[in-house]
Protein backbone atom coordinates (compact mmCIF):
# COMPACT_ATOMS: atom_id res chain seq x y z
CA UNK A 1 39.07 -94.28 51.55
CA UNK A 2 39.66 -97.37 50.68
CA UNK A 3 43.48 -97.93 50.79
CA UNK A 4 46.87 -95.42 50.38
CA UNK A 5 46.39 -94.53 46.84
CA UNK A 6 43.17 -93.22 47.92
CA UNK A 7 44.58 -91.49 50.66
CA UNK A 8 47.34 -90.09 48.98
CA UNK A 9 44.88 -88.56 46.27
CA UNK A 10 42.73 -86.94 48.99
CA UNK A 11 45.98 -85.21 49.97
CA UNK A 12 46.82 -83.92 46.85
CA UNK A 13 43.72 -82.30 46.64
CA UNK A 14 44.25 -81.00 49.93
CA UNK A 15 47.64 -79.36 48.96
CA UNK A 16 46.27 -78.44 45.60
CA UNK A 17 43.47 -76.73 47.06
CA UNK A 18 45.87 -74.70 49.99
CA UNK A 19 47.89 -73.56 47.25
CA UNK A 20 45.13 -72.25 44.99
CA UNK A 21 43.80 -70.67 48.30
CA UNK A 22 47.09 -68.85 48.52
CA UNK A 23 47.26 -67.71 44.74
CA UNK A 24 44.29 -65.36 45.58
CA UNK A 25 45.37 -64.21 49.23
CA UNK A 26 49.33 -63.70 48.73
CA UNK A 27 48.96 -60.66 46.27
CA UNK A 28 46.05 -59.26 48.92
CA UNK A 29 47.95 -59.69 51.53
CA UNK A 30 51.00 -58.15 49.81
CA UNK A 31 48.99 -55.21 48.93
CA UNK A 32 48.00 -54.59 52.51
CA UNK A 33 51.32 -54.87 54.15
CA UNK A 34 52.63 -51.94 55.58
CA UNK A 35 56.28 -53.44 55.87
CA UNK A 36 58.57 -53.20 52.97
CA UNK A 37 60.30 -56.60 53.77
CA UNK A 38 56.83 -58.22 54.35
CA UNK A 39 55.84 -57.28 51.21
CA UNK A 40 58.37 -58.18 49.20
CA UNK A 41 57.96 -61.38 51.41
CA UNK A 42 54.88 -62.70 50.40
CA UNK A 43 54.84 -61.53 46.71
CA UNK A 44 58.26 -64.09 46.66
CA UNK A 45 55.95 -66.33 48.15
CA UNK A 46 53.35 -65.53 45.51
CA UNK A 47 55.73 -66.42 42.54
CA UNK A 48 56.97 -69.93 44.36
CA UNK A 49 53.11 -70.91 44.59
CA UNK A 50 52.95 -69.88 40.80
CA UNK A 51 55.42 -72.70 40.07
CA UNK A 52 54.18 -75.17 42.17
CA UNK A 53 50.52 -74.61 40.94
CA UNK A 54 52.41 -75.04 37.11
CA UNK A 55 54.06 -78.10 38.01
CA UNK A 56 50.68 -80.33 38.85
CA UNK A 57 49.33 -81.37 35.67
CA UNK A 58 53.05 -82.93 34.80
CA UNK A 59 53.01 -84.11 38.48
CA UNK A 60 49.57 -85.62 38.05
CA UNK A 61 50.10 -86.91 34.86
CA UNK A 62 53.24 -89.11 36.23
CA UNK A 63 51.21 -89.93 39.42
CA UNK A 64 48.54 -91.68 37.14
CA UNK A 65 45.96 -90.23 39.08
CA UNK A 66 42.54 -91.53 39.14
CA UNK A 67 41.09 -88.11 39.41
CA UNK A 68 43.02 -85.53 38.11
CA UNK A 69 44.09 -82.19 39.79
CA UNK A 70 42.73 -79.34 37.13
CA UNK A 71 45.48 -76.45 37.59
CA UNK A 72 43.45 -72.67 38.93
CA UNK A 73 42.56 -70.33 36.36
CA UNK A 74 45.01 -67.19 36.38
C-alpha cells in the first residue's frame, strides 16, 4: 500500500467481503438455531446486512474508488 487511500480501499474490501460472508451464513445459521429468540436474532441481522450490502455501490460511487466494490449476487 502505498499511502491511506490505499489503505482505506483494502478495508473496504475487507468489510465488503465480511458482509457478503455473512449474507450466506446468517439464513444457515438461522435455520439451525434451536432458540426462538436466536433465530429471530440473526434473520434481523440478515435483513441489516441486506441494506448495508445495497448501500455500497452509492457508497463507492461517492468514495471515487479506484477499484470498485461489485455488490454479491442474491
Amino acid at each position: 500500500m502505498k499511502n491511506l487511500k490505499d489503505l482505506f480501499e483494502h478495508q473496504l474490501k475487507d468489510l465488503y467481503s465480511a458482509e457478503t460472508q455473512l449474507l450466506k451464513a446468517l439464513p444457515k445459521m438461522a435455520e439451525n438455531a434451536s432458540d426462538a429468540k436466536l433465530k429471530k436474532a440473526f434473520e434481523a441481522h440478515l435483513k441489516e446486512t441486506e441494506t448495508h450490502q445495497h448501500a455500497w455501490p452509492k457508497f463507492v460511487r461517492n468514495s471515487k474508488l479506484n477499484q470498485p466494490v461489485k455488490p454479491a449476487k442474491q
